[in-house]
PDB file of N, CA and C in Angstrom:
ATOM      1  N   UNK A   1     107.634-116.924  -4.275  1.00  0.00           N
ATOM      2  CA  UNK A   1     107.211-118.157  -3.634  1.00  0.00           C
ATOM      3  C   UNK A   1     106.209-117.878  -2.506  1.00  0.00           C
ATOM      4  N   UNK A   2     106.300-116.590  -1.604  1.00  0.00           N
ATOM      5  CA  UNK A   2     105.443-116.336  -0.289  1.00  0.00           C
ATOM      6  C   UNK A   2     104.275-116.329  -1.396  1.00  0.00           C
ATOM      7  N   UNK A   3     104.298-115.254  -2.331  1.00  0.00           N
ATOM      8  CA  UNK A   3     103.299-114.799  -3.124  1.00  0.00           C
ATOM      9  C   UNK A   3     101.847-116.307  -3.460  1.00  0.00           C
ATOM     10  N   UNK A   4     102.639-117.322  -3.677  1.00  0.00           N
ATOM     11  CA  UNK A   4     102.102-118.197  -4.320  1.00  0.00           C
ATOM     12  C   UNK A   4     101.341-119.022  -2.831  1.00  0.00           C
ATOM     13  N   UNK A   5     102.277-119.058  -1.982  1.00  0.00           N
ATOM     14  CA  UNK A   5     101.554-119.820  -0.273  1.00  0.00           C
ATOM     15  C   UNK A   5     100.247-118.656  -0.171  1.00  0.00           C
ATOM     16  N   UNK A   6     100.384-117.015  -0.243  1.00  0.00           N
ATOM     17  CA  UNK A   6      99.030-116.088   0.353  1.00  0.00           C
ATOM     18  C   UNK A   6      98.025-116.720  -0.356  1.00  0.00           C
ATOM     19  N   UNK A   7      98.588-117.056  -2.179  1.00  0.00           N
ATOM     20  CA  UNK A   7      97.403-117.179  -2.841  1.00  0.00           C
ATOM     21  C   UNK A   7      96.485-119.049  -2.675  1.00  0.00           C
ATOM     22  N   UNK A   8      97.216-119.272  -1.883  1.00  0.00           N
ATOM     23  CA  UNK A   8      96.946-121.092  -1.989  1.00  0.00           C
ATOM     24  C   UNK A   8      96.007-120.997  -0.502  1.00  0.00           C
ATOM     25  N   UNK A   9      96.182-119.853   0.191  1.00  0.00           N
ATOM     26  CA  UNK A   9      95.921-119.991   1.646  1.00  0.00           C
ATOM     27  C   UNK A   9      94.751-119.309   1.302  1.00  0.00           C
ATOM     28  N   UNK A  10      94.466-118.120   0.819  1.00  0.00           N
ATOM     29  CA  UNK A  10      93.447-117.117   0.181  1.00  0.00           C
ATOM     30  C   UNK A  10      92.520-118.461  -0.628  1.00  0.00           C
ATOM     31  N   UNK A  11      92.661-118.947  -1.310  1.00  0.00           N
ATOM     32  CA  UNK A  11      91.896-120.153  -2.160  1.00  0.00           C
ATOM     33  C   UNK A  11      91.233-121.157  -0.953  1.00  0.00           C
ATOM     34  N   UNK A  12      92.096-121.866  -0.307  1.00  0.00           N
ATOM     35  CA  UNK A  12      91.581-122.391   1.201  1.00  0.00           C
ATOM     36  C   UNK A  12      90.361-121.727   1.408  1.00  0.00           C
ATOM     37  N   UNK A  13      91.120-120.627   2.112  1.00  0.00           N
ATOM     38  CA  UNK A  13      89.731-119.721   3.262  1.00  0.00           C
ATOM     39  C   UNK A  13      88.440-119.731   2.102  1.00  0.00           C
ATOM     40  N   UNK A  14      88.635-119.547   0.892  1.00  0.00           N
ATOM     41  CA  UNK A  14      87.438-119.047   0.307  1.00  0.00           C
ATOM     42  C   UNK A  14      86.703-120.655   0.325  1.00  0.00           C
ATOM     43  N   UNK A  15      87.309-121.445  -0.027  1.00  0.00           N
ATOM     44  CA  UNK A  15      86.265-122.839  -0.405  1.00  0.00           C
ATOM     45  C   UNK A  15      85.899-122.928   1.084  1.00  0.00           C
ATOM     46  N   UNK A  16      86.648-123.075   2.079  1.00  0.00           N
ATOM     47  CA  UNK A  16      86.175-123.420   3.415  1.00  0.00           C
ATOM     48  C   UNK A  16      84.827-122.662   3.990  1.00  0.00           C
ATOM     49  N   UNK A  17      84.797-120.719   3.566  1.00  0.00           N
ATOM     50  CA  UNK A  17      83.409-120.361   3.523  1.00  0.00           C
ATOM     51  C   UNK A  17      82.260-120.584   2.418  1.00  0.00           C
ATOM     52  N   UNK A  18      82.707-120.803   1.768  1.00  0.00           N
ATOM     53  CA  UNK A  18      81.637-121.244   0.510  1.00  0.00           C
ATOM     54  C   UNK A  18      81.134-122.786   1.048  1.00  0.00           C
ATOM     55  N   UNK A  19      81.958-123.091   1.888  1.00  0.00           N
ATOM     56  CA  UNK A  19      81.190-125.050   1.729  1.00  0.00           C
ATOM     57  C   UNK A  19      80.770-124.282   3.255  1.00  0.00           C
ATOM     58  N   UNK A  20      80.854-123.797   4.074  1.00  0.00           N
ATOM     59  CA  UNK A  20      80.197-123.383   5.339  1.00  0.00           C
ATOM     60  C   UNK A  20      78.786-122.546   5.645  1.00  0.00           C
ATOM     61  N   UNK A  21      79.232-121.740   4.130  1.00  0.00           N
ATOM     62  CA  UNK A  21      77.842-121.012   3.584  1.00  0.00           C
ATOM     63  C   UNK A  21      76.389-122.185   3.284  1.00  0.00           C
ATOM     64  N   UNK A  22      76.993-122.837   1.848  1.00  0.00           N
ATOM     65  CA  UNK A  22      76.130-123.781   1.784  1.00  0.00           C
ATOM     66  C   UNK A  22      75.764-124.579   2.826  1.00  0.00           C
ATOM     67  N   UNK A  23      76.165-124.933   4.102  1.00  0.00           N
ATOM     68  CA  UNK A  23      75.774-126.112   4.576  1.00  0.00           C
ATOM     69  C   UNK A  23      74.670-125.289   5.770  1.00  0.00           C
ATOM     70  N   UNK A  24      75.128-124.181   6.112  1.00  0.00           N
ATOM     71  CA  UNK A  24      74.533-123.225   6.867  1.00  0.00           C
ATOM     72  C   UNK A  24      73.187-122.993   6.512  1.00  0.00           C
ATOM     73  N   UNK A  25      73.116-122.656   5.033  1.00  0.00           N
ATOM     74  CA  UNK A  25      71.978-122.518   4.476  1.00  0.00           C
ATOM     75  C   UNK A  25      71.473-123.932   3.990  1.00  0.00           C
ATOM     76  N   UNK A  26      71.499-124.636   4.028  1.00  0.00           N
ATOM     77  CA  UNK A  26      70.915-126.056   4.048  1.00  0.00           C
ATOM     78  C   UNK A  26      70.990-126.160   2.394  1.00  0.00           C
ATOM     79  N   UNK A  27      71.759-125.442   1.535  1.00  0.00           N
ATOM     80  CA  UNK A  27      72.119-126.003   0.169  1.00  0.00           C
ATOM     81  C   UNK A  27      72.597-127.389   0.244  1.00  0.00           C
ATOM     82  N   UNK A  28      73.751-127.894   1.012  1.00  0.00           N
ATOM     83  CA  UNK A  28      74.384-129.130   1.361  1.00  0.00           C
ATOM     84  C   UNK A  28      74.263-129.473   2.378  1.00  0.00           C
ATOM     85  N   UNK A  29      74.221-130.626   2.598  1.00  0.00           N
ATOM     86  CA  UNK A  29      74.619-131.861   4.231  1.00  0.00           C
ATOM     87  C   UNK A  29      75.795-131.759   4.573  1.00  0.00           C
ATOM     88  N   UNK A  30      76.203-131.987   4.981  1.00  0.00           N
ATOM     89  CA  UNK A  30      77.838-131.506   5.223  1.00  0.00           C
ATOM     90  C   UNK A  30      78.842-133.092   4.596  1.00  0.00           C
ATOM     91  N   UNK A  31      77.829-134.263   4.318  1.00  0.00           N
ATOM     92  CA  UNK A  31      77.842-135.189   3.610  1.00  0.00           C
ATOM     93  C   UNK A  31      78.401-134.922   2.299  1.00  0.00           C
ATOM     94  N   UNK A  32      77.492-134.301   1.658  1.00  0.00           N
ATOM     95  CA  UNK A  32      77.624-133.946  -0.107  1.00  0.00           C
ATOM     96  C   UNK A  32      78.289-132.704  -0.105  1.00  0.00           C
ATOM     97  N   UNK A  33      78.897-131.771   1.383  1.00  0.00           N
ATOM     98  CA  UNK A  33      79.644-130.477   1.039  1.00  0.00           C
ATOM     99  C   UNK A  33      80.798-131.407   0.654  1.00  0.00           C
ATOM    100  N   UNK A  34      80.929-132.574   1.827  1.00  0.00           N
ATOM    101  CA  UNK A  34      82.171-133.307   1.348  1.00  0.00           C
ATOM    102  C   UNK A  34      83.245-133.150   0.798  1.00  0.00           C
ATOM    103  N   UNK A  35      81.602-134.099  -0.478  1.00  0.00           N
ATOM    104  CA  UNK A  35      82.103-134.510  -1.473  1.00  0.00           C
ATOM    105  C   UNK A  35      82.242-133.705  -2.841  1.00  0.00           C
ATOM    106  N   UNK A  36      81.236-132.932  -2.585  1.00  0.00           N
ATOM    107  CA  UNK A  36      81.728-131.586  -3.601  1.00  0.00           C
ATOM    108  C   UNK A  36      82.906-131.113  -3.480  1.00  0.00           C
ATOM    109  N   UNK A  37      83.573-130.467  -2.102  1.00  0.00           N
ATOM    110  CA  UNK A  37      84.810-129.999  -2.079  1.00  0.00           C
ATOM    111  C   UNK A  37      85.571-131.018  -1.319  1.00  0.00           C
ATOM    112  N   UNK A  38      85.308-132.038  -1.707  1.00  0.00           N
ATOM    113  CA  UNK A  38      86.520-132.926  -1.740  1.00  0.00           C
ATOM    114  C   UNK A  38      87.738-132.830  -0.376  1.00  0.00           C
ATOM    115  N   UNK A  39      86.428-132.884   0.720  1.00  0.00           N
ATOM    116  CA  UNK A  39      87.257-132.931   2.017  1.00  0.00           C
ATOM    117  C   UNK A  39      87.151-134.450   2.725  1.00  0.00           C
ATOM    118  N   UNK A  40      88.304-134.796   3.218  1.00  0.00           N
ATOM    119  CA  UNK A  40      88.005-136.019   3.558  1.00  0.00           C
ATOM    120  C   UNK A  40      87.455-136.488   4.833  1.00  0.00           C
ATOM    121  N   UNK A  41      87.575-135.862   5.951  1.00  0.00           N
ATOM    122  CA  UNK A  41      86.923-135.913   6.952  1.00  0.00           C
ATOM    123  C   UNK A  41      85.799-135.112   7.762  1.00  0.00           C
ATOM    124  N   UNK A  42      84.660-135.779   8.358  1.00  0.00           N
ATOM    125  CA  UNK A  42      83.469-135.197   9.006  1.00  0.00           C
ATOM    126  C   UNK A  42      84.029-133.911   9.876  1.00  0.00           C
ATOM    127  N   UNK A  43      84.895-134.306  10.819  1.00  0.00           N
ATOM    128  CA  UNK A  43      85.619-133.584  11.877  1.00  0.00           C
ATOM    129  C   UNK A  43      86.544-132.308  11.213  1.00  0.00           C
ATOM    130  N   UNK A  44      86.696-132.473  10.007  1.00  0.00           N
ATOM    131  CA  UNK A  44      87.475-131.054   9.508  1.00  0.00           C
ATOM    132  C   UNK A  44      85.992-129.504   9.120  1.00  0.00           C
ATOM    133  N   UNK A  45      85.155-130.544   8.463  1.00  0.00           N
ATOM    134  CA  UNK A  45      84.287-129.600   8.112  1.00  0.00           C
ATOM    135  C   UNK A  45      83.706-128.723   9.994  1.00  0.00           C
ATOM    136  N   UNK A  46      83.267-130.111  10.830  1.00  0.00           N
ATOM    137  CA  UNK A  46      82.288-129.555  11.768  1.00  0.00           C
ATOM    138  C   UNK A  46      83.388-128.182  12.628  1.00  0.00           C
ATOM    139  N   UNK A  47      84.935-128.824  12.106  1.00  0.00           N
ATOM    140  CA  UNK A  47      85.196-127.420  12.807  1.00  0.00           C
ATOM    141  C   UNK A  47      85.956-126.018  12.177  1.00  0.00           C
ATOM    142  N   UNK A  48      85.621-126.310  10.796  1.00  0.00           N
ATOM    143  CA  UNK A  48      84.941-125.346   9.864  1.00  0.00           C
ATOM    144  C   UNK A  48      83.912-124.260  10.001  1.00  0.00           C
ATOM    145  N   UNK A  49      82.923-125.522  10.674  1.00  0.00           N
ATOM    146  CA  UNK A  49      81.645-124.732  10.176  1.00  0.00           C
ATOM    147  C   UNK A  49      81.850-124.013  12.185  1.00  0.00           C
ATOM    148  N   UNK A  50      82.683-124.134  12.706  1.00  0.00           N
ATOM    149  CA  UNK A  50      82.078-123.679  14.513  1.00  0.00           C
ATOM    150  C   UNK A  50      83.711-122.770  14.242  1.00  0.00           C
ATOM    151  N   UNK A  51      84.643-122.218  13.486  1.00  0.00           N
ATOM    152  CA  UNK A  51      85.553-121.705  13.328  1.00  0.00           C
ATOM    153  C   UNK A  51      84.667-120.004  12.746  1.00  0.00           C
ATOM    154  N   UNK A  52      83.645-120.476  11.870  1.00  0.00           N
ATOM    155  CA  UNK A  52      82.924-119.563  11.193  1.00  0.00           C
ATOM    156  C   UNK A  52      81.863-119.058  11.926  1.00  0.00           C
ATOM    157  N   UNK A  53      81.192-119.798  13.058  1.00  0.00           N
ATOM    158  CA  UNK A  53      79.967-119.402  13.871  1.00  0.00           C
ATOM    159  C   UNK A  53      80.784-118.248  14.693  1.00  0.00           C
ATOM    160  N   UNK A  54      82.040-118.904  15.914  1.00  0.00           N
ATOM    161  CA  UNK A  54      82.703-117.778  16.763  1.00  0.00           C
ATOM    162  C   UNK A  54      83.101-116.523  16.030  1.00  0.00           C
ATOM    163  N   UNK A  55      83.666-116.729  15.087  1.00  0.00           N
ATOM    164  CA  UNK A  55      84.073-115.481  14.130  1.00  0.00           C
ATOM    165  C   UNK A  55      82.711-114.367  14.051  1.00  0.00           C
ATOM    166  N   UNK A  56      81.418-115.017  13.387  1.00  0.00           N
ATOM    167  CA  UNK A  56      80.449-114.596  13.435  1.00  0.00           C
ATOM    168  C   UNK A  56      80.195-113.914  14.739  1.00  0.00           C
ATOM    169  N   UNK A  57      80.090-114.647  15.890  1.00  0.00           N
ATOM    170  CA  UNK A  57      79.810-114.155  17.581  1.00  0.00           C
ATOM    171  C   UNK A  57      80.404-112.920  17.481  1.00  0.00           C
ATOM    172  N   UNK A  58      81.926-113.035  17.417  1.00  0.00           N
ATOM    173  CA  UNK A  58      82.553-112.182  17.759  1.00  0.00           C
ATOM    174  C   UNK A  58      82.492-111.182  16.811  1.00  0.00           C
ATOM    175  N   UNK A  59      82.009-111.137  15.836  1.00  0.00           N
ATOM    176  CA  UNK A  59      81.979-109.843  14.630  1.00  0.00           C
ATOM    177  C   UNK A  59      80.624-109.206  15.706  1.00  0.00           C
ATOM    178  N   UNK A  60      79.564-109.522  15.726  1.00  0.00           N
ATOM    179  CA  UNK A  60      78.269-109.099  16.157  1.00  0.00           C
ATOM    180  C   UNK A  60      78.370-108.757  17.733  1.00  0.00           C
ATOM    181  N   UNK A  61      79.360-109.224  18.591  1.00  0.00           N
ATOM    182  CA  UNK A  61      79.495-108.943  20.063  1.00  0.00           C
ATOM    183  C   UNK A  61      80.525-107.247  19.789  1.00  0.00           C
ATOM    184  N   UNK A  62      81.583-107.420  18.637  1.00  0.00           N
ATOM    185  CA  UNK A  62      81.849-105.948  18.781  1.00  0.00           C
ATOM    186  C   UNK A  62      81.165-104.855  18.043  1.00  0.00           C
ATOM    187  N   UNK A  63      80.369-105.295  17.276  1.00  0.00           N
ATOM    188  CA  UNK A  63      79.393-103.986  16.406  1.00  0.00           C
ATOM    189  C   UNK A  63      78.558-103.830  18.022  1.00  0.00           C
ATOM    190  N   UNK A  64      78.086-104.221  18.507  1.00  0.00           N
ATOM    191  CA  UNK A  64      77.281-104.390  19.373  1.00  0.00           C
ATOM    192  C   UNK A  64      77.889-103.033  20.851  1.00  0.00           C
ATOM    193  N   UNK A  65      79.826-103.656  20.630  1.00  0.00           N
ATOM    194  CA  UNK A  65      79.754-102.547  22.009  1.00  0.00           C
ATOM    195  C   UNK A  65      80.496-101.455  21.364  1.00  0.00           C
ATOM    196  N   UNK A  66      80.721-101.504  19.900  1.00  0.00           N
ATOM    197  CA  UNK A  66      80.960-100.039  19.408  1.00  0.00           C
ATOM    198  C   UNK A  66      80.022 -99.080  19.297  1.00  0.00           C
ATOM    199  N   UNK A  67      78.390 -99.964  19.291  1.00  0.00           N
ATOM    200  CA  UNK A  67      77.708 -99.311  18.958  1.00  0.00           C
ATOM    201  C   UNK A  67      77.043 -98.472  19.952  1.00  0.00           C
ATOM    202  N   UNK A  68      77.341 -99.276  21.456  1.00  0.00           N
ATOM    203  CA  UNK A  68      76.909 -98.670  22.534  1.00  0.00           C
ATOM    204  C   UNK A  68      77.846 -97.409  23.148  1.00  0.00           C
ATOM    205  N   UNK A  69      78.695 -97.540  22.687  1.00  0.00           N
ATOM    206  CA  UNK A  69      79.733 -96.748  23.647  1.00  0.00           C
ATOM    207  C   UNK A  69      80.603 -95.978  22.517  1.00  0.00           C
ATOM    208  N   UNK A  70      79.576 -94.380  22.466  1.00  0.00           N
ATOM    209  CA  UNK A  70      80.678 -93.007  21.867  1.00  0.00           C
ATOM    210  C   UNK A  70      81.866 -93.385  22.347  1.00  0.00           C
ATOM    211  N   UNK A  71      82.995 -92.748  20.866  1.00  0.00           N
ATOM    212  CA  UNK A  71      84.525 -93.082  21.163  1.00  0.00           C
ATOM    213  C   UNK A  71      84.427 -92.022  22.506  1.00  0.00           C
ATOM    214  N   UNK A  72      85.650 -92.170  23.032  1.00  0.00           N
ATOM    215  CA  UNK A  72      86.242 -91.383  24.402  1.00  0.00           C
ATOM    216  C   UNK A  72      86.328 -90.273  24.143  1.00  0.00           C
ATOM    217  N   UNK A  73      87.175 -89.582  22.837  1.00  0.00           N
ATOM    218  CA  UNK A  73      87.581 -88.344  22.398  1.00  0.00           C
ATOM    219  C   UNK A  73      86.247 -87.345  22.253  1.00  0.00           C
ATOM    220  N   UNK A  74      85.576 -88.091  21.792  1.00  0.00           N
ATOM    221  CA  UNK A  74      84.361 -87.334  21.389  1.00  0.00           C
ATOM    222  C   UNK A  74      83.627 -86.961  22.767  1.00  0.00           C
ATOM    223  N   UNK A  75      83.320 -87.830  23.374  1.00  0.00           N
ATOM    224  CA  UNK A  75      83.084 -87.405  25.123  1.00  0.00           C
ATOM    225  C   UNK A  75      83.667 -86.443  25.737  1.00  0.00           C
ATOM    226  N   UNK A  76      84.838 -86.437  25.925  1.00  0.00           N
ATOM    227  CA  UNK A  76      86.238 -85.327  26.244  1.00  0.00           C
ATOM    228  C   UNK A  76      85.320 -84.804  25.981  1.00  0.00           C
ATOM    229  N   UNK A  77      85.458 -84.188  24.146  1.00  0.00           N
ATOM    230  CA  UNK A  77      84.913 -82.910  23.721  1.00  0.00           C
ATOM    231  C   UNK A  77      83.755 -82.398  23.557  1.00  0.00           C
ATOM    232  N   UNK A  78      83.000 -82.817  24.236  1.00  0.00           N
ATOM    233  CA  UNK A  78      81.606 -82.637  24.335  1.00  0.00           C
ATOM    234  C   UNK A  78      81.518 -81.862  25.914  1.00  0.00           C
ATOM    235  N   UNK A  79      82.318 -82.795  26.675  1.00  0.00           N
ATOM    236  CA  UNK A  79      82.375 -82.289  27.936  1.00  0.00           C
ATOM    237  C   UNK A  79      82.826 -80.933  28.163  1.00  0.00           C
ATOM    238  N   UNK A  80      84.211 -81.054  27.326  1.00  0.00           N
ATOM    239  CA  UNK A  80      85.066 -79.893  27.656  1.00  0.00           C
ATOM    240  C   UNK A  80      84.314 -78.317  27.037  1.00  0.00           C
ATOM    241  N   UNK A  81      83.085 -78.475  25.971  1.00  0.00           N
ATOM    242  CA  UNK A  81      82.665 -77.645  25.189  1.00  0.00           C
ATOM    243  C   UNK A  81      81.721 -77.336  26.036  1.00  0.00           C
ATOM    244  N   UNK A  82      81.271 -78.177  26.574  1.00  0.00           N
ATOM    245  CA  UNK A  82      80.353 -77.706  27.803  1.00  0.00           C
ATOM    246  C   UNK A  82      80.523 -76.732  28.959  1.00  0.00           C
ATOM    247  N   UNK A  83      81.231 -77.600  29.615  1.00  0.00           N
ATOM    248  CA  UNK A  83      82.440 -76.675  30.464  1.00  0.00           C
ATOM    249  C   UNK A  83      83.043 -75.358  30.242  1.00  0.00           C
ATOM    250  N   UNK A  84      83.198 -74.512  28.968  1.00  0.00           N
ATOM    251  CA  UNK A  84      82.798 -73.541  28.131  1.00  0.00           C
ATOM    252  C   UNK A  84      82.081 -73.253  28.147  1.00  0.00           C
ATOM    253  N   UNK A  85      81.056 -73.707  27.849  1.00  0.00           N
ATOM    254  CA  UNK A  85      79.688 -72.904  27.610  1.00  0.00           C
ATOM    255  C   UNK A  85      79.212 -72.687  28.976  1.00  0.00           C
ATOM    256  N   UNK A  86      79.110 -73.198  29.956  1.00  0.00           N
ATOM    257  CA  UNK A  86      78.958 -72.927  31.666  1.00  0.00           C
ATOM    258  C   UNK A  86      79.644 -71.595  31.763  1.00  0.00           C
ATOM    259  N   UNK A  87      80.895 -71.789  31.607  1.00  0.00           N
ATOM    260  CA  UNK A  87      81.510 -70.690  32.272  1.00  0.00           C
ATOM    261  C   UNK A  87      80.770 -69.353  31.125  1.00  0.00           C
ATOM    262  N   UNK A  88      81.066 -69.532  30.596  1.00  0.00           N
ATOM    263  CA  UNK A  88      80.623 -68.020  29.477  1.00  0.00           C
ATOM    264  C   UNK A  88      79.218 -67.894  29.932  1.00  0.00           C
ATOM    265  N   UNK A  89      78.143 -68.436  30.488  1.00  0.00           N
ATOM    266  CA  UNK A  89      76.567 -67.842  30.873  1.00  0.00           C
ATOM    267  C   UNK A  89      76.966 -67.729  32.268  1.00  0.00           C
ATOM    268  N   UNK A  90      78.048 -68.055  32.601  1.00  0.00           N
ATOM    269  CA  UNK A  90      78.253 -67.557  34.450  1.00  0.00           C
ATOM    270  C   UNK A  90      78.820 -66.185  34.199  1.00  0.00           C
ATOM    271  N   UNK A  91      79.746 -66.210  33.217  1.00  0.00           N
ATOM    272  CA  UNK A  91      80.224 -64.596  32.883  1.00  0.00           C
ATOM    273  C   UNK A  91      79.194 -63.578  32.369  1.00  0.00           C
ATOM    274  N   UNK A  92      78.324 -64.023  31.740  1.00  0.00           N
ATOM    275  CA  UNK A  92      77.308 -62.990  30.994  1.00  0.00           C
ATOM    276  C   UNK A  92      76.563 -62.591  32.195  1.00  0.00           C
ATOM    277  N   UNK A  93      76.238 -63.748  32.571  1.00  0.00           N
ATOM    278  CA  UNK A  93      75.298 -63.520  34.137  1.00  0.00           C
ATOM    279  C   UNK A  93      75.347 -62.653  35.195  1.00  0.00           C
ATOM    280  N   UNK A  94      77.067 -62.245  35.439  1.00  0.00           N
ATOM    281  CA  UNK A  94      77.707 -61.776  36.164  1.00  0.00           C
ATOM    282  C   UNK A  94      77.609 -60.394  35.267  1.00  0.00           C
ATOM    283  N   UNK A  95      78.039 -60.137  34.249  1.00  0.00           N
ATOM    284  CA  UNK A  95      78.227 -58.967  33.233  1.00  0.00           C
ATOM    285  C   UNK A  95      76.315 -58.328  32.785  1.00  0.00           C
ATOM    286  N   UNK A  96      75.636 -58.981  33.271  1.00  0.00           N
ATOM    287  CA  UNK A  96      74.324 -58.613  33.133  1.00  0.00           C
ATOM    288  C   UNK A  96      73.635 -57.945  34.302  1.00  0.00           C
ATOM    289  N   UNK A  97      74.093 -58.768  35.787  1.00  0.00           N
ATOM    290  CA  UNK A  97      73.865 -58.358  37.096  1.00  0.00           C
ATOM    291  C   UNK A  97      74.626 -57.031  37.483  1.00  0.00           C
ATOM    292  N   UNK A  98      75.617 -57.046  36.643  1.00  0.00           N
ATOM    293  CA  UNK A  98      76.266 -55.717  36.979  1.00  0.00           C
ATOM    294  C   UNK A  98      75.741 -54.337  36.224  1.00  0.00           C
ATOM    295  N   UNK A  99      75.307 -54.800  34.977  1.00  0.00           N
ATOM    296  CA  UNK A  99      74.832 -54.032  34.499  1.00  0.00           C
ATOM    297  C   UNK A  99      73.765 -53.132  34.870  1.00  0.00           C
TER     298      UNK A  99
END
């Protein structure tokens, strides 16, 4: 029975972006998305179609600060490899001056 609500809810979401797609792209008015998918009110679609814009925002606001900001770990280890490599030309340095 859950099985049958994912798949009724999964069917939803898809017509709701398909009539949001079209209207986005000026295939439909949000008039004739309607009535194609057989929604009955203006006010369900318009917040349809602004349910799908924020989603959008927010997909493009986090590519945006993943893209700016190396994970942490990788920093660490960049640092810490560094920090290595300092010390080992302070040792050679030292092992060269003595020489």
């Amino acid at each position: 029975m859950e099985h049958l609500f994912l798949l009724r809810k999964q069917a939803h979401e898809l017509k709701m972006r398909q009539m949001v797609e079209e209207i986005t792209f000026g295939r439909h008015t949000v008039e004739s998305a309607m009535s194609k998918y057989e929604v009955l009110t203006r006010s369900t679609v318009t917040k349809w179609v602004e349910r799908v814009r924020q989603e959008e925002l927010a997909r493009t606001e986090a590519m945006k600060n993943t893209a700016k900001k190396p994970p942490t770990a990788l920093v660490e280890q960049v640092v810490q490899h560094t920090d290595a490599l300092t010390g080992q030309v302070k040792q050679l340095q030292k092992q060269l001056e003595q020489a």
